[in-house]
PDB file of N, CA and C in Angstrom:
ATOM      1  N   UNK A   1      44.140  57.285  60.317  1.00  0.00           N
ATOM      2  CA  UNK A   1      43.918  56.277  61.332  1.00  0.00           C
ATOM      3  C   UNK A   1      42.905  56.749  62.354  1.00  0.00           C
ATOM      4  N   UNK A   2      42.820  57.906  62.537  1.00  0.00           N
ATOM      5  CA  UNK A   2      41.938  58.699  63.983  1.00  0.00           C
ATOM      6  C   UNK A   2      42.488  59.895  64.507  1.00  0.00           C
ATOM      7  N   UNK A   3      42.110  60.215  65.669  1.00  0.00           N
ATOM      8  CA  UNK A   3      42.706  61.179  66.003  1.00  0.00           C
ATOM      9  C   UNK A   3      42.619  61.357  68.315  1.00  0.00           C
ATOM     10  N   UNK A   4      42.762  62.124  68.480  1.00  0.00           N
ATOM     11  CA  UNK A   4      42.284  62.236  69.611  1.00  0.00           C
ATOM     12  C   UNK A   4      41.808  64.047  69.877  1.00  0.00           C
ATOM     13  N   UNK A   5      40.369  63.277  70.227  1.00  0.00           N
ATOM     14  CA  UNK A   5      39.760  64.766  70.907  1.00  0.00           C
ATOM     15  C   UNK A   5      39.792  65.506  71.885  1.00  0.00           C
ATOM     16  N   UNK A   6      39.557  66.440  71.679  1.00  0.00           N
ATOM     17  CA  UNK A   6      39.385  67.670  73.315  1.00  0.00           C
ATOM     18  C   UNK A   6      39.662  67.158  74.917  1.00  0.00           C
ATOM     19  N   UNK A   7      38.871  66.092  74.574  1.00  0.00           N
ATOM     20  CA  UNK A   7      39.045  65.441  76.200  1.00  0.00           C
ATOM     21  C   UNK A   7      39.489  64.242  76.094  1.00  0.00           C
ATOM     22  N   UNK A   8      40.833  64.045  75.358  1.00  0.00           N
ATOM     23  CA  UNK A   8      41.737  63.136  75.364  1.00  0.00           C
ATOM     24  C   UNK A   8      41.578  61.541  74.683  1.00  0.00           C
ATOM     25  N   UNK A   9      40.208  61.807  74.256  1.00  0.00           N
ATOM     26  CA  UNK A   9      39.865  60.244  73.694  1.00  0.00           C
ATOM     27  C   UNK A   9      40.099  59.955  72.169  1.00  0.00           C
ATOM     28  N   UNK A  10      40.281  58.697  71.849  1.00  0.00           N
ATOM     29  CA  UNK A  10      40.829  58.414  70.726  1.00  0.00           C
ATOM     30  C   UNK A  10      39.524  58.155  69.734  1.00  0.00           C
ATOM     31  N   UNK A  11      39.414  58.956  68.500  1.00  0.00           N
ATOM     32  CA  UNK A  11      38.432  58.807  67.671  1.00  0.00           C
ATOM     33  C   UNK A  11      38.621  58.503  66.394  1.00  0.00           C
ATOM     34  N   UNK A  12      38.429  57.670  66.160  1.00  0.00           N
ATOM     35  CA  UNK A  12      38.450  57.446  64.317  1.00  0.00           C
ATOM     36  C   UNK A  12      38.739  55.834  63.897  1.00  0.00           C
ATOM     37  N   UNK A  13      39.418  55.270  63.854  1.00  0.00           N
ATOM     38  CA  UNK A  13      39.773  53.912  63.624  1.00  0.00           C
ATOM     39  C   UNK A  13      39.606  53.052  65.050  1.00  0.00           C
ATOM     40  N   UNK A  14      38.789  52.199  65.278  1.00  0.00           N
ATOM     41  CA  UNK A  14      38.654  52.232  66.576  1.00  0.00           C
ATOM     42  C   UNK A  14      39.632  50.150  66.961  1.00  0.00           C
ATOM     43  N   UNK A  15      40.640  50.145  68.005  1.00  0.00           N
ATOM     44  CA  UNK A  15      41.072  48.798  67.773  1.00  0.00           C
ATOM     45  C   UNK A  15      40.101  48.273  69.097  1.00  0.00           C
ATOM     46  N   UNK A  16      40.152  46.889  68.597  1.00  0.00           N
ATOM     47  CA  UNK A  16      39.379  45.852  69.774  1.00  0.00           C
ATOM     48  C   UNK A  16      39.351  46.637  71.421  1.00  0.00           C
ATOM     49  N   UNK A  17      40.365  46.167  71.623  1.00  0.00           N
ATOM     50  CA  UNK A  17      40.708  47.112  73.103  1.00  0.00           C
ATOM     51  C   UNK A  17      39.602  48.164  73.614  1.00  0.00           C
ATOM     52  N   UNK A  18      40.040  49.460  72.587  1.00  0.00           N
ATOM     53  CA  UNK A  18      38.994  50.422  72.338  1.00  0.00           C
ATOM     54  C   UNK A  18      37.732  50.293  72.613  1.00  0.00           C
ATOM     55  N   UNK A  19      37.266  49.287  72.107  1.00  0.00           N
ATOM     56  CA  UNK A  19      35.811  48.971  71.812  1.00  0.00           C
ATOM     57  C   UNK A  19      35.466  48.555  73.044  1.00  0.00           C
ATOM     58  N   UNK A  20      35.732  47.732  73.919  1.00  0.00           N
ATOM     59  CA  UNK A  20      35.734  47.030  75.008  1.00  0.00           C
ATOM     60  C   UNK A  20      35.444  48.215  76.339  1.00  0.00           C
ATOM     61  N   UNK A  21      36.969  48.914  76.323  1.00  0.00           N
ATOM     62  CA  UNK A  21      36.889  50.551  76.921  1.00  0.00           C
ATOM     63  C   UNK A  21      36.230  51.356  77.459  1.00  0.00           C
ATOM     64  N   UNK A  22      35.597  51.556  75.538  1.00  0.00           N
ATOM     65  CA  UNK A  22      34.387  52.223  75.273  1.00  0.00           C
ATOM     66  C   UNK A  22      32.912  52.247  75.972  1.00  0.00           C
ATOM     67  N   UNK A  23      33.038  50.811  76.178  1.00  0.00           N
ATOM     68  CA  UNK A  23      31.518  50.375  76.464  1.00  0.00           C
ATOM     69  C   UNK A  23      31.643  50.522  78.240  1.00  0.00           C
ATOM     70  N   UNK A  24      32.854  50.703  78.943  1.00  0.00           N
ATOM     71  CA  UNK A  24      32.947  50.579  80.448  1.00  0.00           C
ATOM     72  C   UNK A  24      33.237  51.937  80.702  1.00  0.00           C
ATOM     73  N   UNK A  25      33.985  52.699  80.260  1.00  0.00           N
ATOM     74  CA  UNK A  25      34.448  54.171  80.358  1.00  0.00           C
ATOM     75  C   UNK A  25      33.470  54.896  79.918  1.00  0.00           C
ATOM     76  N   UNK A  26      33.181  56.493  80.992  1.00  0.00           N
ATOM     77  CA  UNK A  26      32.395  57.623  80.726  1.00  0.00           C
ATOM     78  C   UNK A  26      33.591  58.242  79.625  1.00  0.00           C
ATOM     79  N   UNK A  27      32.515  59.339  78.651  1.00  0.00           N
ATOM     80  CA  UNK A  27      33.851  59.702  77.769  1.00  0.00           C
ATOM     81  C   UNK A  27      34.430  60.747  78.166  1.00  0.00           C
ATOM     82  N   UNK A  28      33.822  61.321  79.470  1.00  0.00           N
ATOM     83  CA  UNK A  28      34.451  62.117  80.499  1.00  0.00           C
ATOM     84  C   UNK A  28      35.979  61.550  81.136  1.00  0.00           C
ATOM     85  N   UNK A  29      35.920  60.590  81.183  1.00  0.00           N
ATOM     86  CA  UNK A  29      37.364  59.639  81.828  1.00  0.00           C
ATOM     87  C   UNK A  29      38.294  59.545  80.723  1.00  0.00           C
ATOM     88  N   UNK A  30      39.093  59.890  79.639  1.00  0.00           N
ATOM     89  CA  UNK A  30      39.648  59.494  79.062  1.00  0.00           C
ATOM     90  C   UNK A  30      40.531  58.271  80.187  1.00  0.00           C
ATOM     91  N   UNK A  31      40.931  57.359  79.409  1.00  0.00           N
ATOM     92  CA  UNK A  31      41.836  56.289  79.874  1.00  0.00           C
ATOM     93  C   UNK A  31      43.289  56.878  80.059  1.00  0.00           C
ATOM     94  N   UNK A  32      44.261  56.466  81.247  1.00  0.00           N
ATOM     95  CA  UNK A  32      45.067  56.585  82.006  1.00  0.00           C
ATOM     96  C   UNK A  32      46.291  55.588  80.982  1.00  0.00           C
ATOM     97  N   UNK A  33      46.277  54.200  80.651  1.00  0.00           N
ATOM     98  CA  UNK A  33      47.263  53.776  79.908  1.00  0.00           C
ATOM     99  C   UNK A  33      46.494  53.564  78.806  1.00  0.00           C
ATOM    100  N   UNK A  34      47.384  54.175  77.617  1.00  0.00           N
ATOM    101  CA  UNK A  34      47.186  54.051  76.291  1.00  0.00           C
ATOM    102  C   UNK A  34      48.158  52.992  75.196  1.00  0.00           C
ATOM    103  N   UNK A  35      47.619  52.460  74.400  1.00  0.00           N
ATOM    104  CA  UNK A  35      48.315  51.619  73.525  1.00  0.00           C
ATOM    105  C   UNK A  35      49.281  52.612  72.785  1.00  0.00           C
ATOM    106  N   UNK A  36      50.230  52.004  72.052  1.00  0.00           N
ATOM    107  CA  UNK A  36      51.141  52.975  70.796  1.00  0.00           C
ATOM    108  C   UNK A  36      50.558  53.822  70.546  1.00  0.00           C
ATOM    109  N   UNK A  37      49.267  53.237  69.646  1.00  0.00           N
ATOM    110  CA  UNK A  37      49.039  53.720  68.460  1.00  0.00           C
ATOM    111  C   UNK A  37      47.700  55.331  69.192  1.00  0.00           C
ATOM    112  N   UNK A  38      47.722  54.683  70.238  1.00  0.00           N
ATOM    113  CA  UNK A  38      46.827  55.938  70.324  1.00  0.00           C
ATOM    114  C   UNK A  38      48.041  56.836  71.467  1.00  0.00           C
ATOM    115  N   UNK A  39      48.755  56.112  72.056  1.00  0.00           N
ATOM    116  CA  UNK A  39      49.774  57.258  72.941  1.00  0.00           C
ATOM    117  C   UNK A  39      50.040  57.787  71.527  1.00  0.00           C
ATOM    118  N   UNK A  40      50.646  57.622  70.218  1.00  0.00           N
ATOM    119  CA  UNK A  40      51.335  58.580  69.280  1.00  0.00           C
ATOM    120  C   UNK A  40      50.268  59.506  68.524  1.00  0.00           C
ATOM    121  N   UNK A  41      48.948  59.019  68.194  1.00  0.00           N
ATOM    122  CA  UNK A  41      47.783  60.330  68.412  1.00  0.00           C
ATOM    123  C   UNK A  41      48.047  60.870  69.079  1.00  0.00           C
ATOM    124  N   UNK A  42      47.996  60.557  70.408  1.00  0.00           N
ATOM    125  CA  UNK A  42      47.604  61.229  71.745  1.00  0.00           C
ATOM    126  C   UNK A  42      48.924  62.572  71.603  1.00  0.00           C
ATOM    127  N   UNK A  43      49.995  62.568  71.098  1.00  0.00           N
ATOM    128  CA  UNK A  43      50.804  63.487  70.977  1.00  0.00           C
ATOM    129  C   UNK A  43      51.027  64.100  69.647  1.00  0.00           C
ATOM    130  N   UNK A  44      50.538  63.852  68.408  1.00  0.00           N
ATOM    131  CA  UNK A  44      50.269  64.149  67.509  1.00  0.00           C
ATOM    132  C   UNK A  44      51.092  63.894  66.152  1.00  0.00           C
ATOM    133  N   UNK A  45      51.718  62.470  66.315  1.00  0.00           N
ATOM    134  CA  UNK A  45      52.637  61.875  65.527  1.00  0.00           C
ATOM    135  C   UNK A  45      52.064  60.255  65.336  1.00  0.00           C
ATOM    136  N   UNK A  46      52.748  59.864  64.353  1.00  0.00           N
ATOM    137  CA  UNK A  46      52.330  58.736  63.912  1.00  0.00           C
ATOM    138  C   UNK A  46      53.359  57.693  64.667  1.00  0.00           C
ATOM    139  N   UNK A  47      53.050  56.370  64.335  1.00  0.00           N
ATOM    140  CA  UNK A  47      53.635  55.420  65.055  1.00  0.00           C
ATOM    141  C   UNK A  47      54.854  55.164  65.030  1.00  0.00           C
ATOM    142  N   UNK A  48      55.100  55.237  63.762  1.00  0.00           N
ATOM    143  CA  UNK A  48      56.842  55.047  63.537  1.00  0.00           C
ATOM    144  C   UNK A  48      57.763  56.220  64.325  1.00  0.00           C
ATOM    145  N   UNK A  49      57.444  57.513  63.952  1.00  0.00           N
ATOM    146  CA  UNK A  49      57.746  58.707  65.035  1.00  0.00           C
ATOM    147  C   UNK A  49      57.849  58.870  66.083  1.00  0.00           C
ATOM    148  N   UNK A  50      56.833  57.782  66.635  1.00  0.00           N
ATOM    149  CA  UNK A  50      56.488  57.927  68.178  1.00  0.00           C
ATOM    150  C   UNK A  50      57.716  56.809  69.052  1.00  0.00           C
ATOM    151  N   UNK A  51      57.945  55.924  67.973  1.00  0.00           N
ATOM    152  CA  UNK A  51      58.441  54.846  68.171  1.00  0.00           C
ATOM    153  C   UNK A  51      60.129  55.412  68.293  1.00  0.00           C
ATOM    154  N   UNK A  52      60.001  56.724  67.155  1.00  0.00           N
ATOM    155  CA  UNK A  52      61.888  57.208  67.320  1.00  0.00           C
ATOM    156  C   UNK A  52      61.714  57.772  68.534  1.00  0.00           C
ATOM    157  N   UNK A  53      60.718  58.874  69.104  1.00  0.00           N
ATOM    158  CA  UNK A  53      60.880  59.231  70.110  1.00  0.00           C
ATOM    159  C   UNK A  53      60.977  58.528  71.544  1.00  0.00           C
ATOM    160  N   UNK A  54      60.647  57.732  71.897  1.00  0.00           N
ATOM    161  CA  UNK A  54      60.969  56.765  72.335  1.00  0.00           C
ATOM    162  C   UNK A  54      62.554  55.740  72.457  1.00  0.00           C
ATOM    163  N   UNK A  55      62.820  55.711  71.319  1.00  0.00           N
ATOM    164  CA  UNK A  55      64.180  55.146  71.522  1.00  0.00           C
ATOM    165  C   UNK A  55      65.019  56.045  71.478  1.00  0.00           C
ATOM    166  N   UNK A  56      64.751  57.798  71.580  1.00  0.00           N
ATOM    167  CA  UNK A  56      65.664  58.952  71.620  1.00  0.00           C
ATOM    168  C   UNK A  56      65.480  59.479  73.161  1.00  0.00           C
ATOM    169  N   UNK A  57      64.596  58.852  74.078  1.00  0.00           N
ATOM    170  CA  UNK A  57      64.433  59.206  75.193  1.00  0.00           C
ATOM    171  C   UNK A  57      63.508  60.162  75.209  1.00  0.00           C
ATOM    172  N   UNK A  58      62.801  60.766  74.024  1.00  0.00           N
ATOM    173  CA  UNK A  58      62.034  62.096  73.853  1.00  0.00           C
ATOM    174  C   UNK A  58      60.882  62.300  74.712  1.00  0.00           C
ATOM    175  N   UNK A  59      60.094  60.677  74.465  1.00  0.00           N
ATOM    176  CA  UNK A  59      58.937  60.131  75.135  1.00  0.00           C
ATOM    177  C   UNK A  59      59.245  59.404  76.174  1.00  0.00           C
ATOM    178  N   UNK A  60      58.755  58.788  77.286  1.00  0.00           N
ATOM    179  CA  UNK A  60      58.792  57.492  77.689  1.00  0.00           C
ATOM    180  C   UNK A  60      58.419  56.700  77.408  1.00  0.00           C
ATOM    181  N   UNK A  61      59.377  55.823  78.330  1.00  0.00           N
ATOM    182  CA  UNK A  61      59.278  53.775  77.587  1.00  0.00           C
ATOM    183  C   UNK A  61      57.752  53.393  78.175  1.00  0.00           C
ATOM    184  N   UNK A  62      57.080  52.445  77.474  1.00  0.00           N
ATOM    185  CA  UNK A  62      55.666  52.229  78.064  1.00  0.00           C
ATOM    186  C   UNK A  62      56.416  51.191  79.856  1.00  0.00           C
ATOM    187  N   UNK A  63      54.746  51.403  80.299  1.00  0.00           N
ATOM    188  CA  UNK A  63      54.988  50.464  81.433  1.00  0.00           C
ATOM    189  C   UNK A  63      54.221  48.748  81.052  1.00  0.00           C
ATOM    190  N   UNK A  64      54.739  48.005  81.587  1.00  0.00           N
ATOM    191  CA  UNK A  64      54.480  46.315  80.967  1.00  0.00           C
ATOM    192  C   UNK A  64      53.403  46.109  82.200  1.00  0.00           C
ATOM    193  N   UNK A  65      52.130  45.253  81.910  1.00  0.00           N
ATOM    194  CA  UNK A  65      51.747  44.685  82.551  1.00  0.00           C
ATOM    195  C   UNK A  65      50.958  43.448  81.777  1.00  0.00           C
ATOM    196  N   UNK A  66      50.948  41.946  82.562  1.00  0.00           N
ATOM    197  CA  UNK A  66      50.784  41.175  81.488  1.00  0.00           C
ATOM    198  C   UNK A  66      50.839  41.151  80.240  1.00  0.00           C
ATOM    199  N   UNK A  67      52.471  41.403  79.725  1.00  0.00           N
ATOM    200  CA  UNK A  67      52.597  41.361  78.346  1.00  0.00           C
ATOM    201  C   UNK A  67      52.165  42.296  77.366  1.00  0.00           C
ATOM    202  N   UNK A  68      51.251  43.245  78.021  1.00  0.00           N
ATOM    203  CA  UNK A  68      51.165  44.753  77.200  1.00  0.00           C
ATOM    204  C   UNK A  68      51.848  46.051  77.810  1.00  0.00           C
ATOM    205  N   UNK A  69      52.117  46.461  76.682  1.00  0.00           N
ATOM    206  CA  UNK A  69      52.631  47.494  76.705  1.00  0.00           C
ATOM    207  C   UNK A  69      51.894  48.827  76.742  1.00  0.00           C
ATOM    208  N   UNK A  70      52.053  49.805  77.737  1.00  0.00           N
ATOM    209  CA  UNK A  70      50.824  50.660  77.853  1.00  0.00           C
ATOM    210  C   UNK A  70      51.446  52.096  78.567  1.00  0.00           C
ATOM    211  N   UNK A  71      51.297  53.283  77.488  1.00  0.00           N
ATOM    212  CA  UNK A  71      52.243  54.591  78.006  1.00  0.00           C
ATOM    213  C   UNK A  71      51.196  55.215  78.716  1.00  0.00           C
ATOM    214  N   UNK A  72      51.551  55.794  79.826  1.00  0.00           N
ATOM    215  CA  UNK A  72      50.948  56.610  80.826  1.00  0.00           C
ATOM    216  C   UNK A  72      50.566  58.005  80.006  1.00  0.00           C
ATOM    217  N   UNK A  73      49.687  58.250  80.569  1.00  0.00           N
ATOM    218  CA  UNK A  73      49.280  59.599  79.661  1.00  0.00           C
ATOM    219  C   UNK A  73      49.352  60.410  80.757  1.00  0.00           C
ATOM    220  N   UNK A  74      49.650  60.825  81.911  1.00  0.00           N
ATOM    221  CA  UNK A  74      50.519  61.840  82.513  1.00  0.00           C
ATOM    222  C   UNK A  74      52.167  61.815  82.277  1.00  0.00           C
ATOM    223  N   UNK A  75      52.328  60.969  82.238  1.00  0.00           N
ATOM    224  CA  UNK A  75      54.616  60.931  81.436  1.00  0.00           C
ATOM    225  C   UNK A  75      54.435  61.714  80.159  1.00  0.00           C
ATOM    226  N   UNK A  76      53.328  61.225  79.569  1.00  0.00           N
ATOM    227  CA  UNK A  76      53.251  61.889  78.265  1.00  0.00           C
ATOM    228  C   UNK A  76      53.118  63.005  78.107  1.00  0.00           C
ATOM    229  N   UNK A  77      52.197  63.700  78.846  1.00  0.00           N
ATOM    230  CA  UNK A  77      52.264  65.239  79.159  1.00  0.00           C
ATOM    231  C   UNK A  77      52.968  65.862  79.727  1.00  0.00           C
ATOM    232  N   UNK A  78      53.659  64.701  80.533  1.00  0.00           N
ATOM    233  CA  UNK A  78      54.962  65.747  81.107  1.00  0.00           C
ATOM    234  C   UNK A  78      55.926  65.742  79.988  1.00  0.00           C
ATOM    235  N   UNK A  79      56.428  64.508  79.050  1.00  0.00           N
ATOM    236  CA  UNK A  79      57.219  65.188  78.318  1.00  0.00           C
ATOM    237  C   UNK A  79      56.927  65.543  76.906  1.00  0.00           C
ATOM    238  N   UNK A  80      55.774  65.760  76.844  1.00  0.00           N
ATOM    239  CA  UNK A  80      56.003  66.469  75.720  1.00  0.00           C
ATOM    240  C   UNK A  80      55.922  68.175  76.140  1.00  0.00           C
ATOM    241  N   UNK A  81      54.993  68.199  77.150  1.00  0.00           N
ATOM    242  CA  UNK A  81      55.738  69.801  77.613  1.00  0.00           C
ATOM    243  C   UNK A  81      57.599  69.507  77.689  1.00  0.00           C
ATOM    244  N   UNK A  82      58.203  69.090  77.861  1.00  0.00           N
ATOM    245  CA  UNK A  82      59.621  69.193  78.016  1.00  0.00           C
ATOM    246  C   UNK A  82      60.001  69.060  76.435  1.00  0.00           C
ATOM    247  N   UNK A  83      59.281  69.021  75.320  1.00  0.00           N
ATOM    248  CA  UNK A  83      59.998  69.296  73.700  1.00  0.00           C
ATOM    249  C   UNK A  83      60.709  70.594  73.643  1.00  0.00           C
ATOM    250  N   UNK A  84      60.907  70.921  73.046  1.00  0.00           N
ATOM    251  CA  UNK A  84      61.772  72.196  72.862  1.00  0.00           C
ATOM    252  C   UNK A  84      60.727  72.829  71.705  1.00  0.00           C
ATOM    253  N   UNK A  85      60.610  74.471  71.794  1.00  0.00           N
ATOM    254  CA  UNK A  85      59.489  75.067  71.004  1.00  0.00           C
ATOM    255  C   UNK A  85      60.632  75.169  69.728  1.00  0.00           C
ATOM    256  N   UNK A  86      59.702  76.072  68.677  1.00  0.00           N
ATOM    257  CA  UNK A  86      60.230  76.354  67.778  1.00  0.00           C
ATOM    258  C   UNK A  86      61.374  76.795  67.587  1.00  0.00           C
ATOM    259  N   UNK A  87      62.245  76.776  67.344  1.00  0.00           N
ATOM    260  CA  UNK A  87      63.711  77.918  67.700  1.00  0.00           C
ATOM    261  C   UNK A  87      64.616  77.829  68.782  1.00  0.00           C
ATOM    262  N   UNK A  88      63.800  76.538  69.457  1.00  0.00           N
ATOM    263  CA  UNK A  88      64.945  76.406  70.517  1.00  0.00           C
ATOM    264  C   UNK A  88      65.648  75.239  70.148  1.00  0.00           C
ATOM    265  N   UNK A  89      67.079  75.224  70.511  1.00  0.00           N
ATOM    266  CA  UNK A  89      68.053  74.165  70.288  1.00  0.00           C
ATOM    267  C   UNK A  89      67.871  73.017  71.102  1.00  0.00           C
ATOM    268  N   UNK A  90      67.421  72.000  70.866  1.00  0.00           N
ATOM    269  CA  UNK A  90      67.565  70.707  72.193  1.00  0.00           C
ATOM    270  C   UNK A  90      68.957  70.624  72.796  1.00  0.00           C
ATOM    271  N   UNK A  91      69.812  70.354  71.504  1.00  0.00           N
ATOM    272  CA  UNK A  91      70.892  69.860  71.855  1.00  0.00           C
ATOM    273  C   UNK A  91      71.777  70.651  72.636  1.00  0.00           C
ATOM    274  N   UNK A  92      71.516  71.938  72.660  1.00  0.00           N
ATOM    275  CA  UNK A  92      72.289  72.705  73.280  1.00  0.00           C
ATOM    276  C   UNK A  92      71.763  73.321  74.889  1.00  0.00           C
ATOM    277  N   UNK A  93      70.733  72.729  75.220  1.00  0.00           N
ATOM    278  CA  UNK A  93      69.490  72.599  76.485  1.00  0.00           C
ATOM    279  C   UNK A  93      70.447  72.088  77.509  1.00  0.00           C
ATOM    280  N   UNK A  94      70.668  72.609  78.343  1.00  0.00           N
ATOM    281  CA  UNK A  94      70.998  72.312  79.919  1.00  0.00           C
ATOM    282  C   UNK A  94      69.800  72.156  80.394  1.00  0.00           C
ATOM    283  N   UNK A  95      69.724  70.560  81.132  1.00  0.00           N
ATOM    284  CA  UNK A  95      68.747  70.195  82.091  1.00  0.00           C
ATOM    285  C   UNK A  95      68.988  70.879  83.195  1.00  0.00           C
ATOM    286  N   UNK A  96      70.414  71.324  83.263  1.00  0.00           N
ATOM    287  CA  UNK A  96      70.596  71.869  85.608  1.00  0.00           C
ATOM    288  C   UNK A  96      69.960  73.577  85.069  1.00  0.00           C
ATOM    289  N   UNK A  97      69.391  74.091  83.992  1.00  0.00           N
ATOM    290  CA  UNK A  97      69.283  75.254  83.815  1.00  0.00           C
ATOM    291  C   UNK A  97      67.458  75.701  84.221  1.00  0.00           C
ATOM    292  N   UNK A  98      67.226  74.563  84.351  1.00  0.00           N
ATOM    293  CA  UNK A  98      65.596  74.223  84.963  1.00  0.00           C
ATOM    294  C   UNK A  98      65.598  74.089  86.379  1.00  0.00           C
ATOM    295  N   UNK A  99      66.761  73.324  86.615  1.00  0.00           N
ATOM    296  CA  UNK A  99      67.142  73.532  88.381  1.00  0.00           C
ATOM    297  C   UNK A  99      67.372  74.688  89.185  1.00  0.00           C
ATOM    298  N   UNK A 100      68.070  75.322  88.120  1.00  0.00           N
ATOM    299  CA  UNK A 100      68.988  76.334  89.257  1.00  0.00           C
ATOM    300  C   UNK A 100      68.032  77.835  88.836  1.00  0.00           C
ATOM    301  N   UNK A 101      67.007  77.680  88.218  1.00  0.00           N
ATOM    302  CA  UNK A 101      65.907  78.736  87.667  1.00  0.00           C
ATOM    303  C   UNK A 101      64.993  79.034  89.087  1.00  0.00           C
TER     304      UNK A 101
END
């Protein structure tokens, strides 16, 4: 489908939106709200994935404005820094253990 590059922009399959974007945005600016399909690039999973993470609380819920749906790409970086690395247990993760650190 695409991908997203170095400085956060979505490359490869390009949707309408995009195109529009494209032509108003430096490619220095990556864009601030992203559609699905490029918030789940943007973290390095496909749509359906992005879509479990999301209804697992993993990701955040997009924010609505006129009828679109559009994920912040700072929430996004905040939680996907909050995944759990290799070897670490989620389920067994205390959130107050980040607090009281």
């Amino acid at each position: 489908m695409g991908k997203v590059d170095a400085a956060g922009s979505f490359v490869g399959a390009r949707l309408p939106s995009q195109t529009a974007r494209a032509a108003v945005l430096p490619s220095s600016l990556p864009p601030r709200g992203l559609c699905r399909e490029v918030a789940a690039a943007y973290i390095g999973v496909g749509a359906t994935k992005f879509d479990q993470m999301v209804r697992d609380s993993s990701m955040p819920k997009p924010r609505i404005h006129g009828g679109r749906r559009l994920w912040d790409r700072s929430e996004l970086d905040v939680a996907f820094s909050e995944l759990p690395h290799d070897g670490e247990n989620s389920e067994n993760r205390n959130p107050w253990d980040d607090v009281l650190d």
